[in-house]
Every structure is written in C-alpha cells, then in structure tokens.
C-alpha atoms as a PDB file:
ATOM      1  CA  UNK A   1     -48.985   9.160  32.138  1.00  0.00           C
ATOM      2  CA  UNK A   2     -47.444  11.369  34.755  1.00  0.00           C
ATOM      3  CA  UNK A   3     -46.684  15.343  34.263  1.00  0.00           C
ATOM      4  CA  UNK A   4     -43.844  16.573  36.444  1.00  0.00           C
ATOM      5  CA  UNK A   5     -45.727  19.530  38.530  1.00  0.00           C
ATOM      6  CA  UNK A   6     -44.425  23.053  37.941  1.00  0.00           C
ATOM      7  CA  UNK A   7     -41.695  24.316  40.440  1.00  0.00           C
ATOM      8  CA  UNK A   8     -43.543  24.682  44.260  1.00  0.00           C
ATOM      9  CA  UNK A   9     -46.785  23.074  43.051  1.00  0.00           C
ATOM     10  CA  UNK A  10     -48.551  20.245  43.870  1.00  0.00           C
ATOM     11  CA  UNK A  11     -47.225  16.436  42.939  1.00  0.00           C
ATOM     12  CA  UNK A  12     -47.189  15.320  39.448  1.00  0.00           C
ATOM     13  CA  UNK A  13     -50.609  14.698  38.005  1.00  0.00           C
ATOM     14  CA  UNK A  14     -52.212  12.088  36.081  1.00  0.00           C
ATOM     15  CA  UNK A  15     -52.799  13.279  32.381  1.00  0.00           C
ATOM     16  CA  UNK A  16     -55.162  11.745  30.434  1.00  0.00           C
ATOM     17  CA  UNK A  17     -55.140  12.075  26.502  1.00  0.00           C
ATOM     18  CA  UNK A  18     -57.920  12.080  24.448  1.00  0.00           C
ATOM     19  CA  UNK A  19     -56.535  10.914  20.761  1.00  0.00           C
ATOM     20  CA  UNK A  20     -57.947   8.301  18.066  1.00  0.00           C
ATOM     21  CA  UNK A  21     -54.689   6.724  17.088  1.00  0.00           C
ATOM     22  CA  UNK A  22     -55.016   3.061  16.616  1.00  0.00           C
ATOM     23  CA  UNK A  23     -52.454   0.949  17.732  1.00  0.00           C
ATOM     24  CA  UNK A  24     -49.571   1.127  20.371  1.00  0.00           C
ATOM     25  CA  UNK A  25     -49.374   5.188  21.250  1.00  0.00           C
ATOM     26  CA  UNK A  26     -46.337   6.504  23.956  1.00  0.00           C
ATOM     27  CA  UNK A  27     -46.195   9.603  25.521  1.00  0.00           C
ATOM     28  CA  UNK A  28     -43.141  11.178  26.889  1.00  0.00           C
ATOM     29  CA  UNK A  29     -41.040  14.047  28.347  1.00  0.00           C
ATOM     30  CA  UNK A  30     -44.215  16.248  29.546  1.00  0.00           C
ATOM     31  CA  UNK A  31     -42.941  19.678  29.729  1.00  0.00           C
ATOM     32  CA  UNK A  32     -45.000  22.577  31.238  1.00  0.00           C
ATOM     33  CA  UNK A  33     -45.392  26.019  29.270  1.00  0.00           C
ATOM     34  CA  UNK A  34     -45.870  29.406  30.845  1.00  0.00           C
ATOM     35  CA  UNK A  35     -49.617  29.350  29.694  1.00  0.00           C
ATOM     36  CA  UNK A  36     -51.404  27.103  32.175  1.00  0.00           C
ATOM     37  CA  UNK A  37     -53.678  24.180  31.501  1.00  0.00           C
ATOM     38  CA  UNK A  38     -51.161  23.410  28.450  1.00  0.00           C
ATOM     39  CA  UNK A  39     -48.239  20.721  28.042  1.00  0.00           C
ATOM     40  CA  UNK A  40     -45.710  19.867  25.569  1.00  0.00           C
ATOM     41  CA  UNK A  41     -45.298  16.066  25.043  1.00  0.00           C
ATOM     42  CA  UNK A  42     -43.435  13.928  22.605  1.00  0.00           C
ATOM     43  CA  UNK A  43     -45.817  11.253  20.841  1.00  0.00           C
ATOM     44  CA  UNK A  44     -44.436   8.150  19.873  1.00  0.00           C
ATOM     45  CA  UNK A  45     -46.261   5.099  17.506  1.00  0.00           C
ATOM     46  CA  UNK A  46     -46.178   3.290  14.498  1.00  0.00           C
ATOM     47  CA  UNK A  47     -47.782   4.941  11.304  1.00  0.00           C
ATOM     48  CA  UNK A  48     -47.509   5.081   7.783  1.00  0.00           C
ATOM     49  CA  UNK A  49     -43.829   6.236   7.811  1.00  0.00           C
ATOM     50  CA  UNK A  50     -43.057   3.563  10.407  1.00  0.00           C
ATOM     51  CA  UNK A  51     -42.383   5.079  13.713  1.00  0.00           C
ATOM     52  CA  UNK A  52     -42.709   7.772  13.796  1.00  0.00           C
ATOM     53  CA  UNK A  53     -42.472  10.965  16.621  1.00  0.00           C
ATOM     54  CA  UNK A  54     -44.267  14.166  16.470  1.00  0.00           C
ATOM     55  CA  UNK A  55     -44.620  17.020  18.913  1.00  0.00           C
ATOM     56  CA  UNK A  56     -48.172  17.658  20.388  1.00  0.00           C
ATOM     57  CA  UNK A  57     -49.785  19.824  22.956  1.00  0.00           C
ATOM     58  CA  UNK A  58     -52.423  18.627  25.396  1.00  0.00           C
ATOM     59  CA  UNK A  59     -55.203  20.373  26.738  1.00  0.00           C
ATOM     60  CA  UNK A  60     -55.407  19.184  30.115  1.00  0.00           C
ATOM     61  CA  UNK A  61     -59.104  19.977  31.062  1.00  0.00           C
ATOM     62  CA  UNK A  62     -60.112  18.246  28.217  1.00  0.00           C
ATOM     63  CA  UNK A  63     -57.478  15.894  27.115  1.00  0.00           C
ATOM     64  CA  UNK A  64     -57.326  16.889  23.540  1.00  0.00           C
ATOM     65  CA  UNK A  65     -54.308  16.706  21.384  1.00  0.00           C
ATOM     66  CA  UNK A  66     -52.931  19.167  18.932  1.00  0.00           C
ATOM     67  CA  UNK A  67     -49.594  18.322  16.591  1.00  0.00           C
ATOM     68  CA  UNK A  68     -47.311  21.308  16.390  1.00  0.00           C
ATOM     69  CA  UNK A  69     -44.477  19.999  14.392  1.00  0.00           C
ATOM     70  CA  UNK A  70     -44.109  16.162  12.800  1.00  0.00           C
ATOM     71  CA  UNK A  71     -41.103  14.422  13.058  1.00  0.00           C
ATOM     72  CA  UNK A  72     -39.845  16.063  16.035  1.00  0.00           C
ATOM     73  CA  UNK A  73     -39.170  14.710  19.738  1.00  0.00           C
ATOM     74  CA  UNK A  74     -38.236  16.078  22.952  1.00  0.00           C
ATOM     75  CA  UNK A  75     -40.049  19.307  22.673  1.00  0.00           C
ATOM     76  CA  UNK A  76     -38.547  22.210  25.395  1.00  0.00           C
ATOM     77  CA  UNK A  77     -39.994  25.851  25.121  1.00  0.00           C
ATOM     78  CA  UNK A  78     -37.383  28.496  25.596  1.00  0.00           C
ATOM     79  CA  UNK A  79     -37.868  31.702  27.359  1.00  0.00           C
ATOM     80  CA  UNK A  80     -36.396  32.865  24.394  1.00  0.00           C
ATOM     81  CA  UNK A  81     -39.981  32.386  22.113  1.00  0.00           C
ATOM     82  CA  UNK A  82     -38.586  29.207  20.530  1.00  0.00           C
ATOM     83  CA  UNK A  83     -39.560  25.546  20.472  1.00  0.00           C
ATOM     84  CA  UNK A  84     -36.454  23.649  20.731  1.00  0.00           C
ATOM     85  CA  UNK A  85     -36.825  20.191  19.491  1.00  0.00           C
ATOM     86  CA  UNK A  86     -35.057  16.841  18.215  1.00  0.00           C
ATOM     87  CA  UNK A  87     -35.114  15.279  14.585  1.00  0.00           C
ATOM     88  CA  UNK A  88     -32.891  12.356  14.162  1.00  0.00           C
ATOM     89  CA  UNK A  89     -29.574  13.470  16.024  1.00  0.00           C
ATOM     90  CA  UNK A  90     -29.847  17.310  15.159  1.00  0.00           C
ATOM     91  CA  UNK A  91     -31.327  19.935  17.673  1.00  0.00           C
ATOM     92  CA  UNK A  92     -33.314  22.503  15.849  1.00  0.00           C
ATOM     93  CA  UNK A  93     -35.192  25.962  17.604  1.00  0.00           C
ATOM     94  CA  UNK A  94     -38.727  27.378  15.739  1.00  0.00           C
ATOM     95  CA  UNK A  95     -40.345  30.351  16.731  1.00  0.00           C
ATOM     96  CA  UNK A  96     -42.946  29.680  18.716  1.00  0.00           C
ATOM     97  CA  UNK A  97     -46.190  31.726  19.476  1.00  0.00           C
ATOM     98  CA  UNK A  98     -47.785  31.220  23.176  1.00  0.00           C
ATOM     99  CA  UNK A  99     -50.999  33.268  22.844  1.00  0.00           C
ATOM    100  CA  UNK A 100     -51.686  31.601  19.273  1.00  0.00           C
ATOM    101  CA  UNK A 101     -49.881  28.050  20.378  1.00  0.00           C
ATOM    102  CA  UNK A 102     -48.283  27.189  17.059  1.00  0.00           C
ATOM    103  CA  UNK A 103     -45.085  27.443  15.507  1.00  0.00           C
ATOM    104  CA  UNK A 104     -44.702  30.899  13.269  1.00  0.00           C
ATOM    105  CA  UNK A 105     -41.635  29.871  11.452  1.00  0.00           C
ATOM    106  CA  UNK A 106     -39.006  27.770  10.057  1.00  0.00           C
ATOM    107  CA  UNK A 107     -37.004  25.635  11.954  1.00  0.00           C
ATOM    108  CA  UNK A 108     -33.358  26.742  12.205  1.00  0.00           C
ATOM    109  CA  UNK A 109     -30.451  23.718  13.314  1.00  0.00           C
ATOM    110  CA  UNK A 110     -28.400  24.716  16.561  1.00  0.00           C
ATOM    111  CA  UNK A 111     -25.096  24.749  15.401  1.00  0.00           C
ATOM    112  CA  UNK A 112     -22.186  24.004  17.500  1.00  0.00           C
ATOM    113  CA  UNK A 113     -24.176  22.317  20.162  1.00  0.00           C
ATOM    114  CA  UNK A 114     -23.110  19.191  21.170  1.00  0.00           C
ATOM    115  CA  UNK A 115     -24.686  16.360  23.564  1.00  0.00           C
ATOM    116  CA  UNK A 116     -27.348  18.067  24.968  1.00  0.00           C
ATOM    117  CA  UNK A 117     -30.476  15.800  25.778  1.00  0.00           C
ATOM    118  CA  UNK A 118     -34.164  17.169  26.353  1.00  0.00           C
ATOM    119  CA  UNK A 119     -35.518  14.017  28.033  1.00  0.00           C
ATOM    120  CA  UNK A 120     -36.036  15.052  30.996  1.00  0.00           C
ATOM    121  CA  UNK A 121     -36.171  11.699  32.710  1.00  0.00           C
ATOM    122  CA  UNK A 122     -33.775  12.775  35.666  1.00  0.00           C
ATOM    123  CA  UNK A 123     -35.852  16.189  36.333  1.00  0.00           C
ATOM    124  CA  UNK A 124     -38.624  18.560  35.340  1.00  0.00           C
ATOM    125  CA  UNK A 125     -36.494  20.905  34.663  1.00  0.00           C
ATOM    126  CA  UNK A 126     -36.181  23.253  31.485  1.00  0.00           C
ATOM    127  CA  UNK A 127     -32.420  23.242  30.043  1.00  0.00           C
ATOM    128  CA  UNK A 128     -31.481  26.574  28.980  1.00  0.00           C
ATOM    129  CA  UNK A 129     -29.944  26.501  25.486  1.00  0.00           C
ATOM    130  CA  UNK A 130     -28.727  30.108  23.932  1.00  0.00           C
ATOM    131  CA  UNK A 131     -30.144  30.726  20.385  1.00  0.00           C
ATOM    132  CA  UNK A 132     -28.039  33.318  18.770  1.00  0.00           C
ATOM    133  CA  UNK A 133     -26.258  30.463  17.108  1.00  0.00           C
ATOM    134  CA  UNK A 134     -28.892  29.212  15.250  1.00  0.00           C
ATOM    135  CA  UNK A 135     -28.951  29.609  11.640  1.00  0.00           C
ATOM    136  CA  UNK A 136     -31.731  28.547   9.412  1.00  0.00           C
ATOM    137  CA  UNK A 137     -32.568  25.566   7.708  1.00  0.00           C
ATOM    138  CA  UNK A 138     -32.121  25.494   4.386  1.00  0.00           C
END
C-alpha cells in the first residue's frame, strides 16, 4: 500500500502492515495525523460479521496496527479534535485524543450533511467538515 506524503514532503511511501488477520485484508484511504510516524487507514475483510470495516492506526516504524473504532470507514481527523468517520451511509464525528491516540467519547451523527465522501482517492487532502451540528447518538 501507498500513503499519500504530507503537503511539501517527499513522494508517497510504501507502508507495510504488520497484522495476523487470516484471509483477504484491504487497506484504504491512508490519511496522515498531525503526530508523525502515525496514519489513519480504513481496514477492510471478511470476519465473523461478514465484511466487515473498522478504523485502525498504523505505526509506521514498526508496522503495527491498532483498531480505534469497529464498524467505521473512511476515517478523517479534524482540526477540530474529532474523528470523523463513515458507518453504513451516515457520517458520524468522536472526540478524538492525539497525545493518548484513542477515541474519548461517543460518536455523535452529522446532521444536515449531505454527500460528502472521505475517500480520498482523487487527493490527499483533508475535507474540512464544521462540527457544531453534530448532535449525539443516542
């Protein structure tokens, strides 16, 4: 896999990932965070509940994998503190701690936000999303 390099850096680099999943394992959308030598990806594969997408962080010096929320794609870090992310068709934001890298909260759905993709197939870059409208998940 291929990590788009932060802004006025080098080329993308090669990531390797150091997980014991058997079977067929993707890896998409690699998104940079503001603490180096750590990227958001969305893991794809086929578990126990089918397929089945979770968001992880890799270490890259070592290529070890951490899960930070299950059942979520398309992970984006705002400036804002949150972890936006995908599940199903609804866009959700969690509070997200940098120093600690996990999530410190409940997720809360985006309301009144409509087609907005977090791919990032067409560029590296972060979308910026505003989060007062979120309201929390009951």
């Amino acid at each position: 896999m291929r990590a788009p390099a932060a802004s006025g850096s080098s080329p993308p680099q090669e990531l390797k990932v150091a997980e014991a999943i058997s079977g067929t394992v993707y890896y998409e959308t690699p998104r940079n965070l503001p603490m180096p030598g750590v990227v958001l990806l969305s893991r794809i594969y086929y578990g126990p509940r089918g397929v089945a997408v979770d968001t992880i962080l890799l270490a890259l010096a070592t290529g070890k994998v951490k899960t930070i929320v299950e059942d979520a794609g398309y992970p984006t870090y705002a400036s804002s503190g949150h972890l936006l992310f995908t599940r199903g068709d609804t866009l959700l934001a969690a509070p997200f701690d940098l120093s600690r890298l996990e999530v410190t909260g409940g997720a809360g759905r985006i309301s009144g936000t409509q087609y907005v993709t977090l791919d990032g197939r067409n560029s590296g870059d972060t979308i910026p999303i505003l989060l007062t409208a979120a309201s929390r998940k009951s």
